[in-house]
PDB file of N, CA and C in Angstrom:
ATOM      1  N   UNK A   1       0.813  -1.187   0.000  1.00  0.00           N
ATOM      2  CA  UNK A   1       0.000   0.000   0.000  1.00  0.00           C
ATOM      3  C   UNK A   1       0.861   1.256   0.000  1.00  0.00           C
ATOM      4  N   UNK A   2       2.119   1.068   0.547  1.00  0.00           N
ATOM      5  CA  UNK A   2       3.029   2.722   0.700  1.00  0.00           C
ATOM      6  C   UNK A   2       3.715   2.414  -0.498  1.00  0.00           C
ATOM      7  N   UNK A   3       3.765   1.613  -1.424  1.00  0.00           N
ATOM      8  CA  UNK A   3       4.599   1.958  -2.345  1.00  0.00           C
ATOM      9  C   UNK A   3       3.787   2.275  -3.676  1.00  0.00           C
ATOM     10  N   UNK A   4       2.357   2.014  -3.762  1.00  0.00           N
ATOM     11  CA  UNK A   4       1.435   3.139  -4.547  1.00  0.00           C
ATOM     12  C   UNK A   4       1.282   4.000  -4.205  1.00  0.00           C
ATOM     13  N   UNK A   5       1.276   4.642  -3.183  1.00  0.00           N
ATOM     14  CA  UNK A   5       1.178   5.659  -2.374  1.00  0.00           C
ATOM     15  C   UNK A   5       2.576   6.678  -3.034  1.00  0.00           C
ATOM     16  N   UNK A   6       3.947   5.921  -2.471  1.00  0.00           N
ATOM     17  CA  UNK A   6       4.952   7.023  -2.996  1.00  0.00           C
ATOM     18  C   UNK A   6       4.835   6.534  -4.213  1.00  0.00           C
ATOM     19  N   UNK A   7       4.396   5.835  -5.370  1.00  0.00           N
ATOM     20  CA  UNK A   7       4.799   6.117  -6.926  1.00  0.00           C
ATOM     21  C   UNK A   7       3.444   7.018  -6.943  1.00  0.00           C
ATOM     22  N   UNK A   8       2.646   7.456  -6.546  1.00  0.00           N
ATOM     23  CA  UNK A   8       1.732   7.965  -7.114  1.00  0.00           C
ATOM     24  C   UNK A   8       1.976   9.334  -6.471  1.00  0.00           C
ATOM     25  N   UNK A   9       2.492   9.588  -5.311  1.00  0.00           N
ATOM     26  CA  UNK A   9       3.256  11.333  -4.930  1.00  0.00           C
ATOM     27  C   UNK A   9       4.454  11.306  -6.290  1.00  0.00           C
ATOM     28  N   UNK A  10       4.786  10.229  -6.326  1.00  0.00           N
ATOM     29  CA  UNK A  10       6.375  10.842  -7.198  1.00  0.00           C
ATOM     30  C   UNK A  10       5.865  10.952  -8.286  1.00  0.00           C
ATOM     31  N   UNK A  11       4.838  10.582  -9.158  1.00  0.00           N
ATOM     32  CA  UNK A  11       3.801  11.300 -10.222  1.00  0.00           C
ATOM     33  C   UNK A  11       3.408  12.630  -9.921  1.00  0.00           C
ATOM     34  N   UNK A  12       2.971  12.695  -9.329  1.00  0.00           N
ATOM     35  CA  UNK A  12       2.266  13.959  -9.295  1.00  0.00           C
ATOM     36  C   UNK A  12       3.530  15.286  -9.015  1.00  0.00           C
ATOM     37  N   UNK A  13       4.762  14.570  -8.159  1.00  0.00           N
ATOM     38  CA  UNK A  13       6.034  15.491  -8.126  1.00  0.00           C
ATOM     39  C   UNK A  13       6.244  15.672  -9.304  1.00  0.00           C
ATOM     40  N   UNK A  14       6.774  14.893 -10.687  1.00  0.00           N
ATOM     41  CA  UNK A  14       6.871  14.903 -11.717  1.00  0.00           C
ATOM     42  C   UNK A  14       6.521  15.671 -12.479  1.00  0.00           C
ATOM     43  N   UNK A  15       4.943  15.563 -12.086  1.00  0.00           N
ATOM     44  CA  UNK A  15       3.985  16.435 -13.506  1.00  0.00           C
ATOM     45  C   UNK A  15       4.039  17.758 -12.668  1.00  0.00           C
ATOM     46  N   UNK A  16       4.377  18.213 -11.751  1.00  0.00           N
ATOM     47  CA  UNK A  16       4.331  20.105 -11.239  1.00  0.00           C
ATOM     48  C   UNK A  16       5.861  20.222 -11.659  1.00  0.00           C
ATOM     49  N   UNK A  17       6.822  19.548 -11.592  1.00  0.00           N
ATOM     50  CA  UNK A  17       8.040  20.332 -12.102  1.00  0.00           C
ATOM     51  C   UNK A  17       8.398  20.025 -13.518  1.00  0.00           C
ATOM     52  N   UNK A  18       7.488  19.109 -13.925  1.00  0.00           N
ATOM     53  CA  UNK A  18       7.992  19.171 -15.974  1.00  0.00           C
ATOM     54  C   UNK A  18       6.769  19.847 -16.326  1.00  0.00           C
ATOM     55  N   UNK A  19       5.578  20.953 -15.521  1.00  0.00           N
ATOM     56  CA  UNK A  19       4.618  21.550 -15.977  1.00  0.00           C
ATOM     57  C   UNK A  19       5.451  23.181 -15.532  1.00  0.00           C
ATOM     58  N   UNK A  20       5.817  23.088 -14.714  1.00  0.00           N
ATOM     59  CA  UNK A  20       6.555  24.311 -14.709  1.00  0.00           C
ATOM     60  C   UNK A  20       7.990  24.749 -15.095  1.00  0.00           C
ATOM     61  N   UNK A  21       8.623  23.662 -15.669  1.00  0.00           N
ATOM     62  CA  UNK A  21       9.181  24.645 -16.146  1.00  0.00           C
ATOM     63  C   UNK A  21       9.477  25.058 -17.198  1.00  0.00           C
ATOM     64  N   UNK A  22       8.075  24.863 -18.252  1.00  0.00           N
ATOM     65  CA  UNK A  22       7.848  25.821 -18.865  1.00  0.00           C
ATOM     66  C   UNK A  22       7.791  27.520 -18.863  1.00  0.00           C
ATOM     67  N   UNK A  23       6.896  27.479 -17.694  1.00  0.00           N
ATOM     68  CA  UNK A  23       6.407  28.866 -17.113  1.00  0.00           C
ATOM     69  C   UNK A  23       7.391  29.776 -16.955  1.00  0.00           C
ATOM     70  N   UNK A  24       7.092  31.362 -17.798  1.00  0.00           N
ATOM     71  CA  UNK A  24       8.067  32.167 -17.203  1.00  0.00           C
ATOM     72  C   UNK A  24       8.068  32.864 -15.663  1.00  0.00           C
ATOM     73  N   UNK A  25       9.438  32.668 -15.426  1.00  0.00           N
ATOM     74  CA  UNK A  25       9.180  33.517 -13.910  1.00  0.00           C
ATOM     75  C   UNK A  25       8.650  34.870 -13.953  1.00  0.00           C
ATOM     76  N   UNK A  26       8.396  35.083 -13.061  1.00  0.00           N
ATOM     77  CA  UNK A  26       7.833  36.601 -12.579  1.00  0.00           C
ATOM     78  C   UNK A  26       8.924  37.939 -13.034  1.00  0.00           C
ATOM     79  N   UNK A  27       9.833  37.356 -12.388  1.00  0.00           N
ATOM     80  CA  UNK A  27      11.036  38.363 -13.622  1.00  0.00           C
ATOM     81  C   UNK A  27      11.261  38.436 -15.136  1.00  0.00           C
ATOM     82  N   UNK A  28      11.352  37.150 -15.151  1.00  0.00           N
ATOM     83  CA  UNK A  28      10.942  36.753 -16.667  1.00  0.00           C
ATOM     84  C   UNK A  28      10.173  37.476 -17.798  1.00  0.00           C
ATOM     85  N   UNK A  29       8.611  37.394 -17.236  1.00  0.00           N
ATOM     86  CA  UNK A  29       7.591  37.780 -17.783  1.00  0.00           C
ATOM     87  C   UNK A  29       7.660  39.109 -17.576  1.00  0.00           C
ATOM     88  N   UNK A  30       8.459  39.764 -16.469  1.00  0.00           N
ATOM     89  CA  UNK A  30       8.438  41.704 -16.738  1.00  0.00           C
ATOM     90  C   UNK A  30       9.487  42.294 -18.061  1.00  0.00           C
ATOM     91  N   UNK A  31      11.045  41.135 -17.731  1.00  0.00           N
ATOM     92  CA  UNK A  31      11.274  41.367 -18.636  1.00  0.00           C
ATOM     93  C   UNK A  31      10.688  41.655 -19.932  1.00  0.00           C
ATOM     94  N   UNK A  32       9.717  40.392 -19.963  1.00  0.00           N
ATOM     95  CA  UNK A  32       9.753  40.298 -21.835  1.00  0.00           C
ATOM     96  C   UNK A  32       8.455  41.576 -21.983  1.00  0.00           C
ATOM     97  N   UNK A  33       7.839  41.667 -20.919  1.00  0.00           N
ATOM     98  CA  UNK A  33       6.811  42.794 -21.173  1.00  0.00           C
ATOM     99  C   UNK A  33       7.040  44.253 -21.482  1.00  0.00           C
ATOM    100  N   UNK A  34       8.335  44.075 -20.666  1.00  0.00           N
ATOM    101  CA  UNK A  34       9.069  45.218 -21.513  1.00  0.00           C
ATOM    102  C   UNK A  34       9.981  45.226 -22.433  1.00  0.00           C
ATOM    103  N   UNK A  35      10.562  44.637 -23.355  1.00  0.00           N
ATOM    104  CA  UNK A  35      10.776  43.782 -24.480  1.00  0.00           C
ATOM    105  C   UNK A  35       9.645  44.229 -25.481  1.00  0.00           C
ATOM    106  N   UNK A  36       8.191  43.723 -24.780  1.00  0.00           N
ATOM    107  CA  UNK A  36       7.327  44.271 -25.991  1.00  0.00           C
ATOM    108  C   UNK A  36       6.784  45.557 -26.400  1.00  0.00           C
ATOM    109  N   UNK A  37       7.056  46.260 -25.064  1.00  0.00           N
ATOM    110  CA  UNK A  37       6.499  47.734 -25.055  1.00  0.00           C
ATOM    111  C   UNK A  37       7.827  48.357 -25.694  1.00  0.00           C
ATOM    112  N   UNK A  38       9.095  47.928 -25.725  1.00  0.00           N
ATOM    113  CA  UNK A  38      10.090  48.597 -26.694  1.00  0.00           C
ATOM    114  C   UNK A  38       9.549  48.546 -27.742  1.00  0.00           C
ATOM    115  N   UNK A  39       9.352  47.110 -28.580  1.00  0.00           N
ATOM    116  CA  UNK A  39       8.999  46.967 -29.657  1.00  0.00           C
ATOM    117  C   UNK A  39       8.134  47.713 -30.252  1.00  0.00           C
ATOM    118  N   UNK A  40       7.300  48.200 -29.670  1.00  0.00           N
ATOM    119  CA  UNK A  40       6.115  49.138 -29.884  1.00  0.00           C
ATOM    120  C   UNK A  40       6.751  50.356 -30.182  1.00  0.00           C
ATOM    121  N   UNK A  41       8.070  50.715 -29.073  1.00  0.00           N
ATOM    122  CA  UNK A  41       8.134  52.126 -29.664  1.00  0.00           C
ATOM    123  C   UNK A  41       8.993  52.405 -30.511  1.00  0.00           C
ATOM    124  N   UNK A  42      10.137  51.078 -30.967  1.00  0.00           N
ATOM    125  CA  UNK A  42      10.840  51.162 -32.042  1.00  0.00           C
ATOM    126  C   UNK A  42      10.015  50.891 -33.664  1.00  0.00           C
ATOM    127  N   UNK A  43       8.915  50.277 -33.262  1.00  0.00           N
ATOM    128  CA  UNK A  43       7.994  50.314 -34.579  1.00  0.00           C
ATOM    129  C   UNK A  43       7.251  51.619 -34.999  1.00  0.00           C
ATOM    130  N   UNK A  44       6.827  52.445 -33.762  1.00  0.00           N
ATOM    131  CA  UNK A  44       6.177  54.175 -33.561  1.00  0.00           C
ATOM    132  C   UNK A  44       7.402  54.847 -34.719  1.00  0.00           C
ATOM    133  N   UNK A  45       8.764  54.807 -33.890  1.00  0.00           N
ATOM    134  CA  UNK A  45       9.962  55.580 -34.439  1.00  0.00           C
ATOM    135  C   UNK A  45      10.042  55.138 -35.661  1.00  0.00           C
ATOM    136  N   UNK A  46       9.854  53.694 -36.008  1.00  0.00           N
ATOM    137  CA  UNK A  46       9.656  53.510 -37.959  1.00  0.00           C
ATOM    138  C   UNK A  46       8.983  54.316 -38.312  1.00  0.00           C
ATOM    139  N   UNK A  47       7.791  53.790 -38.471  1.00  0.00           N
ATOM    140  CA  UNK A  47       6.675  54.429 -39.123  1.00  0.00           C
ATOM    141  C   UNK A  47       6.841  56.488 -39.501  1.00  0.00           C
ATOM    142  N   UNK A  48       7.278  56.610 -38.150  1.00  0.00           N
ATOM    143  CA  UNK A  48       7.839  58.046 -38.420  1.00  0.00           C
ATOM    144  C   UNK A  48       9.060  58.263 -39.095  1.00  0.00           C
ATOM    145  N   UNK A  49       9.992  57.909 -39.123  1.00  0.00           N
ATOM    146  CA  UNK A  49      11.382  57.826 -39.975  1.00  0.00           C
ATOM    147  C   UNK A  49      10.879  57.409 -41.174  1.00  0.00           C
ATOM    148  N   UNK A  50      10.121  56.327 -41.587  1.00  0.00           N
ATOM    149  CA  UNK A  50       9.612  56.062 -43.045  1.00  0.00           C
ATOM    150  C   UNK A  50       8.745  57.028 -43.493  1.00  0.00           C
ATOM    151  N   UNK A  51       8.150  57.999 -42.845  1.00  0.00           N
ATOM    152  CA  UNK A  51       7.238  59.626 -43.497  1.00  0.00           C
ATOM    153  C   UNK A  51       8.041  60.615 -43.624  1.00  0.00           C
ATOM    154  N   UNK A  52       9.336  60.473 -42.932  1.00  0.00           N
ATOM    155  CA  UNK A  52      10.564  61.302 -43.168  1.00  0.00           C
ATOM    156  C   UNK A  52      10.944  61.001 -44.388  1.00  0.00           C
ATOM    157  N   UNK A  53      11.555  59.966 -44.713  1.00  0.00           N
ATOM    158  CA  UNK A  53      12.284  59.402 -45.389  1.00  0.00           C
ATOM    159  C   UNK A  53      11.730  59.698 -46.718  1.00  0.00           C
ATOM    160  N   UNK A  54      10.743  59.177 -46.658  1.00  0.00           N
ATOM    161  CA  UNK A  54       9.706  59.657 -48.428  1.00  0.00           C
ATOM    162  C   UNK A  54       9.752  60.686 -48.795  1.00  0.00           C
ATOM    163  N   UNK A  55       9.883  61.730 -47.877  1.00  0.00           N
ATOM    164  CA  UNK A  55       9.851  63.356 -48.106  1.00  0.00           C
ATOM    165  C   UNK A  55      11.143  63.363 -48.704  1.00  0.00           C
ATOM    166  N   UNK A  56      12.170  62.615 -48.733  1.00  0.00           N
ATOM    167  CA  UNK A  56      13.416  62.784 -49.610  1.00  0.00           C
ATOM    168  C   UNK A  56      13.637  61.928 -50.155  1.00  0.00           C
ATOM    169  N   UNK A  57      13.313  62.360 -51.789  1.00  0.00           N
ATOM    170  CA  UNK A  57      13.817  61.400 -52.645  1.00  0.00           C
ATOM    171  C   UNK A  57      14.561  61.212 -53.397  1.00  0.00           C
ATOM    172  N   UNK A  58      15.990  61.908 -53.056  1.00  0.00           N
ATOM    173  CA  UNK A  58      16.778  61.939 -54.024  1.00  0.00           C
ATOM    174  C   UNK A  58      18.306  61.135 -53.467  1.00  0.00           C
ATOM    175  N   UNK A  59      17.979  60.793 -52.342  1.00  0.00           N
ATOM    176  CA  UNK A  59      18.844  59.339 -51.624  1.00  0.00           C
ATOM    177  C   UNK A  59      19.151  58.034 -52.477  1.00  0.00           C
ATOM    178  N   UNK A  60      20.343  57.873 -52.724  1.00  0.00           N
ATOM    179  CA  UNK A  60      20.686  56.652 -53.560  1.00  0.00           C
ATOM    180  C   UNK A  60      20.562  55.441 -52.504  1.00  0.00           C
ATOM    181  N   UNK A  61      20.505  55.257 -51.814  1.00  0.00           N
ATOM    182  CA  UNK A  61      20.368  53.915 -50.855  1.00  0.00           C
ATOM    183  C   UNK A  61      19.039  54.499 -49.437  1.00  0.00           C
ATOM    184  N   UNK A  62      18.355  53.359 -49.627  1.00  0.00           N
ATOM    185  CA  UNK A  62      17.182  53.621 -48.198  1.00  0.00           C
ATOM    186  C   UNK A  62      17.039  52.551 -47.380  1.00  0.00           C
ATOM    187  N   UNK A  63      16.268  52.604 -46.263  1.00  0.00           N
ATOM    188  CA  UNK A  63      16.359  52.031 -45.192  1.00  0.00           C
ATOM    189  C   UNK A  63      15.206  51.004 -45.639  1.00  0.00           C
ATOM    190  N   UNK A  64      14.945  49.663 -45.488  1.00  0.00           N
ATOM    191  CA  UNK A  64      14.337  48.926 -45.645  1.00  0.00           C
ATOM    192  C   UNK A  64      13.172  48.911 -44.730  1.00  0.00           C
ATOM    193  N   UNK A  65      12.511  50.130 -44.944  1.00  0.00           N
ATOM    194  CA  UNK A  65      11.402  49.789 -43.344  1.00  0.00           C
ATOM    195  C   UNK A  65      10.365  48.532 -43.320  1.00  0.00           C
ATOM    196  N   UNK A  66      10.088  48.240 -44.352  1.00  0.00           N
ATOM    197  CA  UNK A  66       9.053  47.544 -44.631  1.00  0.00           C
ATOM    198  C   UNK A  66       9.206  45.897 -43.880  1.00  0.00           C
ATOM    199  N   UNK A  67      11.005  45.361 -44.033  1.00  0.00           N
ATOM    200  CA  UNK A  67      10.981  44.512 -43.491  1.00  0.00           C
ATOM    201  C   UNK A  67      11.488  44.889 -41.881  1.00  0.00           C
ATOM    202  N   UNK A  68      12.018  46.022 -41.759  1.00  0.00           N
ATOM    203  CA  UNK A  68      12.275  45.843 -40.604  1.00  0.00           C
ATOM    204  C   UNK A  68      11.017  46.061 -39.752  1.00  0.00           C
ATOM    205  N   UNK A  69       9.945  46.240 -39.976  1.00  0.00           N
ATOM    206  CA  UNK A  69       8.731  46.039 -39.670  1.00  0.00           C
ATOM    207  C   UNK A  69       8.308  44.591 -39.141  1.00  0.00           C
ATOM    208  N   UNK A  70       8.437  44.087 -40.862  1.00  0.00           N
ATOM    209  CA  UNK A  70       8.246  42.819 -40.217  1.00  0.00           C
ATOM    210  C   UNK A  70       8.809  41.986 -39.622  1.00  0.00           C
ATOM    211  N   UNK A  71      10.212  42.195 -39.087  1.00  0.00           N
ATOM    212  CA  UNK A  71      10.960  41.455 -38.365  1.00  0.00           C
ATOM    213  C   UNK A  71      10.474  41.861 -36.873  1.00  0.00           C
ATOM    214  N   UNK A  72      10.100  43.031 -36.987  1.00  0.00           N
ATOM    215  CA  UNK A  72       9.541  43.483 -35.325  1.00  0.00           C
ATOM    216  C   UNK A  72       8.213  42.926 -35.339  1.00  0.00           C
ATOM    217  N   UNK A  73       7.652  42.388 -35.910  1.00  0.00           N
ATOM    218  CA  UNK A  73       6.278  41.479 -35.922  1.00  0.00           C
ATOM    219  C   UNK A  73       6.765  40.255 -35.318  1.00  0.00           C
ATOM    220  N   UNK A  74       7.952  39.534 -35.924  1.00  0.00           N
ATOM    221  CA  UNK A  74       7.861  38.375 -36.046  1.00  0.00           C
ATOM    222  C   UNK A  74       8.457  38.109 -33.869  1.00  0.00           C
ATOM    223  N   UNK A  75       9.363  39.006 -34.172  1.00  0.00           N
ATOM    224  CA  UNK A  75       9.799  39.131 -32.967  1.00  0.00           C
ATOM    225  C   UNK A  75       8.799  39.516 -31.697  1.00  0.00           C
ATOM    226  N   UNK A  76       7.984  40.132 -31.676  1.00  0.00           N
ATOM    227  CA  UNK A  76       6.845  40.564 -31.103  1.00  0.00           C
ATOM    228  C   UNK A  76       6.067  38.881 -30.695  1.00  0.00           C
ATOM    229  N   UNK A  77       5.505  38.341 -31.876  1.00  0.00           N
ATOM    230  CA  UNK A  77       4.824  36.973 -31.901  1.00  0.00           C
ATOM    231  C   UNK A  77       5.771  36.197 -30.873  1.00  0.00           C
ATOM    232  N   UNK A  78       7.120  36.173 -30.928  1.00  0.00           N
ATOM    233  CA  UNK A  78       7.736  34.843 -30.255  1.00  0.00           C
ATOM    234  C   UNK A  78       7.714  35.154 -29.181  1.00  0.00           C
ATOM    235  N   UNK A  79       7.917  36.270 -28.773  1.00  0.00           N
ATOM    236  CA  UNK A  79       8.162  36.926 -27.502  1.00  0.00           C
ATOM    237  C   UNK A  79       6.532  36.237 -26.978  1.00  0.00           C
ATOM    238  N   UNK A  80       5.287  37.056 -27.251  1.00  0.00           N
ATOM    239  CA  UNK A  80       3.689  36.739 -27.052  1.00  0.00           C
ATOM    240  C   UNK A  80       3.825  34.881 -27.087  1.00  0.00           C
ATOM    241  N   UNK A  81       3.823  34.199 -27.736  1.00  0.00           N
ATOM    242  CA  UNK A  81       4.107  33.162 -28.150  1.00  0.00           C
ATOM    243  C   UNK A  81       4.449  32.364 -26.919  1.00  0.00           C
ATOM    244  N   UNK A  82       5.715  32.823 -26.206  1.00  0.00           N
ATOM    245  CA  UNK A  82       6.503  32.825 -25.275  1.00  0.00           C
ATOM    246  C   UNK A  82       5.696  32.543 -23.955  1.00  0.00           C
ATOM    247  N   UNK A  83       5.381  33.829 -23.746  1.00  0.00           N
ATOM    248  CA  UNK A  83       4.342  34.015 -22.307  1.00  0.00           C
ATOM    249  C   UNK A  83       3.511  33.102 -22.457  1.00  0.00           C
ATOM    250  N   UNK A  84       2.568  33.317 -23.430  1.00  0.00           N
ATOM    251  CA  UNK A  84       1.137  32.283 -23.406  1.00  0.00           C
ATOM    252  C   UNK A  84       0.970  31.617 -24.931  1.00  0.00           C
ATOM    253  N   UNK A  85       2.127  30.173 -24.636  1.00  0.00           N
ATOM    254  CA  UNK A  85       1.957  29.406 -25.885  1.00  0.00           C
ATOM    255  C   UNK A  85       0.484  29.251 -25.773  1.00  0.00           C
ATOM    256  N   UNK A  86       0.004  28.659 -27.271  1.00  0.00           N
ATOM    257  CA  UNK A  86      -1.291  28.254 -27.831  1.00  0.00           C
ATOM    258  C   UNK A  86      -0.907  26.940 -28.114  1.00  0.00           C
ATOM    259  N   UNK A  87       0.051  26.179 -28.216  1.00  0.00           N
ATOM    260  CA  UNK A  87      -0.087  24.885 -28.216  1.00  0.00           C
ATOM    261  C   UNK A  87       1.384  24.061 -27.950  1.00  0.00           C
ATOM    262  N   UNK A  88       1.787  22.849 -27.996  1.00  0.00           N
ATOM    263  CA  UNK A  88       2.805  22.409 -27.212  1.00  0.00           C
ATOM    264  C   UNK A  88       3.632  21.794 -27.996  1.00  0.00           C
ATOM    265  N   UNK A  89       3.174  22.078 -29.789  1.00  0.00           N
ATOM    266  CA  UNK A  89       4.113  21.307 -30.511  1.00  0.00           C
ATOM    267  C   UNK A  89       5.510  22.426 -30.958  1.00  0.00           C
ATOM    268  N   UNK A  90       5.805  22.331 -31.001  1.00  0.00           N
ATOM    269  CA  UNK A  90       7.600  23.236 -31.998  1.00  0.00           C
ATOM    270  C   UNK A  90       6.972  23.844 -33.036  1.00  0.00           C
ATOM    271  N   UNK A  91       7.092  25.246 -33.426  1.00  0.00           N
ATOM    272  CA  UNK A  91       6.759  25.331 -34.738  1.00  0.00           C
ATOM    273  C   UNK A  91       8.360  25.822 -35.952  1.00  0.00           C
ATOM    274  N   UNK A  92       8.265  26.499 -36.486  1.00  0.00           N
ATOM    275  CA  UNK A  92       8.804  27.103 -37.509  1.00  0.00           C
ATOM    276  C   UNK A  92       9.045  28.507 -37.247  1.00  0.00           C
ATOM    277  N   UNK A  93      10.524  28.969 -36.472  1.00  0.00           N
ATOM    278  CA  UNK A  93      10.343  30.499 -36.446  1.00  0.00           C
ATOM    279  C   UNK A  93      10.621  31.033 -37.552  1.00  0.00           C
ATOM    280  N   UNK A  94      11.243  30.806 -38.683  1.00  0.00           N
ATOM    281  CA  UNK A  94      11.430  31.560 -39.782  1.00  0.00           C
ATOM    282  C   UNK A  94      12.707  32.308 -39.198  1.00  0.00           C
ATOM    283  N   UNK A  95      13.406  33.343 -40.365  1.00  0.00           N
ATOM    284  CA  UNK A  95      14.228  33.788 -40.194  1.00  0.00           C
ATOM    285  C   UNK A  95      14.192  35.258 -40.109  1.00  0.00           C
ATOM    286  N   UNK A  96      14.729  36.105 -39.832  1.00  0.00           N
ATOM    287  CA  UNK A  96      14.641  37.754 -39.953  1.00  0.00           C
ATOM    288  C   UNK A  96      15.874  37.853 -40.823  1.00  0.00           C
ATOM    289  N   UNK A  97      15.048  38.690 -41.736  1.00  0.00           N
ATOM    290  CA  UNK A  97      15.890  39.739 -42.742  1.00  0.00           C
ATOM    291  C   UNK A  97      17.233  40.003 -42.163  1.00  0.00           C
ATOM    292  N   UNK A  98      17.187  41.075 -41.358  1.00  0.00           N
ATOM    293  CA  UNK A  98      18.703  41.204 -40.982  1.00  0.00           C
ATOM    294  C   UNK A  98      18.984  42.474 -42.163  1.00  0.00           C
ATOM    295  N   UNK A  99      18.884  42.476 -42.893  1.00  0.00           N
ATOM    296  CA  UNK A  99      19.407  43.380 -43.721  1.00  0.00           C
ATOM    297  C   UNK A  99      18.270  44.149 -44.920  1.00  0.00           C
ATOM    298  N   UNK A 100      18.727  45.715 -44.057  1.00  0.00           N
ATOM    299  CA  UNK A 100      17.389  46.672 -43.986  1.00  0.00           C
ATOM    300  C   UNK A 100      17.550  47.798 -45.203  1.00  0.00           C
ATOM    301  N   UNK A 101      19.178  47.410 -46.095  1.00  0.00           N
ATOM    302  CA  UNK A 101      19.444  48.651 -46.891  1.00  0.00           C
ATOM    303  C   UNK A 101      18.991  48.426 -48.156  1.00  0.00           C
ATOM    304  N   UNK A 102      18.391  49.245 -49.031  1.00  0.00           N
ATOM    305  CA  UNK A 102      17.495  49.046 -50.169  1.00  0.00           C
ATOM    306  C   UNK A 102      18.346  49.883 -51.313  1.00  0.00           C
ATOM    307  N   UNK A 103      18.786  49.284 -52.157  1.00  0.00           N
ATOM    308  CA  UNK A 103      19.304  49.849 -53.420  1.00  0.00           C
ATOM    309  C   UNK A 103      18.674  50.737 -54.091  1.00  0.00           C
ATOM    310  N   UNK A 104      17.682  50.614 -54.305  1.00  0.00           N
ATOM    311  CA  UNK A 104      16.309  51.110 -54.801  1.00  0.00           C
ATOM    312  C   UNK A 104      14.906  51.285 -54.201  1.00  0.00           C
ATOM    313  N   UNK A 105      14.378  52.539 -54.527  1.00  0.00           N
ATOM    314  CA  UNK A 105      13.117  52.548 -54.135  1.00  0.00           C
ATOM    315  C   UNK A 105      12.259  51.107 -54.344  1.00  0.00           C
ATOM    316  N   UNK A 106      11.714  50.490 -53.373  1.00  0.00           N
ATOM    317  CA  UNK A 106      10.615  49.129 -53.705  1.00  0.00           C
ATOM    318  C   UNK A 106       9.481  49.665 -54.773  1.00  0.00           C
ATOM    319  N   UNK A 107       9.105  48.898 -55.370  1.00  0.00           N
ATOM    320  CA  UNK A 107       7.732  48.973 -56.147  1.00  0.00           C
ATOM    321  C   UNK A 107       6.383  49.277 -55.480  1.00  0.00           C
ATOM    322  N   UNK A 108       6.026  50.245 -55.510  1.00  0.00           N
ATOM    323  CA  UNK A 108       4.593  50.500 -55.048  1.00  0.00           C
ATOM    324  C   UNK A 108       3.853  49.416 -55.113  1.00  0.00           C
ATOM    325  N   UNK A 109       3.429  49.183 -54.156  1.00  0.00           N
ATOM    326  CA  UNK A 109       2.112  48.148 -54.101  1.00  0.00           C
ATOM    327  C   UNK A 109       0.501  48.503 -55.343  1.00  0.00           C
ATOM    328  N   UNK A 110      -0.192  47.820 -56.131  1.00  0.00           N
ATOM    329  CA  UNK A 110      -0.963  48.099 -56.833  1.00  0.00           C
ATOM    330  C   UNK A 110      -2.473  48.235 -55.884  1.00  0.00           C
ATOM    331  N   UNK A 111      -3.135  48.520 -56.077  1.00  0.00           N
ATOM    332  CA  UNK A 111      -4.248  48.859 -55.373  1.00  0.00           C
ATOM    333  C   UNK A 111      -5.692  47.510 -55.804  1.00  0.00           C
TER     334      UNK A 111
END
């Protein structure tokens, strides 16, 4: 009888420390919360540098905002992702651009 007893505590020990430690700590999770509220304001400072930027067009090389946008998306998601996965399999992070300098004006998008 005591030795179902301790395999069935040492189960239940099991499943609280391979369930936590997933979980971010409390430091953890301030970190990354502020992590995301940067992100927010380095995406603000795009968006404004890219209404700058258009106003001059006679620059032979430009700043790639468009992906560095979306690299602050993607980064944003893992971070969110992070705190409160949606499911428990591995996915696919993809890669970030990395490289934001544009030879040329991009092609207008068609409407």
């Amino acid at each position: 009888m005591s030795t179902t007893v301790f395999r069935y505590f040492l189960l239940f020990s099991l499943i609280i420390v391979h369930g936590s430690s997933y979980a971010a700590t409390a430091h953890e999770q301030e970190q990354l919360s502020l992590i995301l509220q940067q992100l927010d304001t380095i995406e603000r400072l795009a968006t404004q540098a890219t209404a700058t930027s258009a106003s001059e067009p006679g620059n032979r090389y430009r700043f790639d905002y468009p992906s560095l946008m979306q690299d602050i998306q993607r980064i944003r998601e893992g971070v969110q992702g992070y705190l409160s996965p949606s499911r428990a399999q591995p996915r696919d992070p993809g890669e970030l651009v990395g490289d934001y300098r544009l030879d040329r004006l991009p092609a207008e998008p068609t409407p």
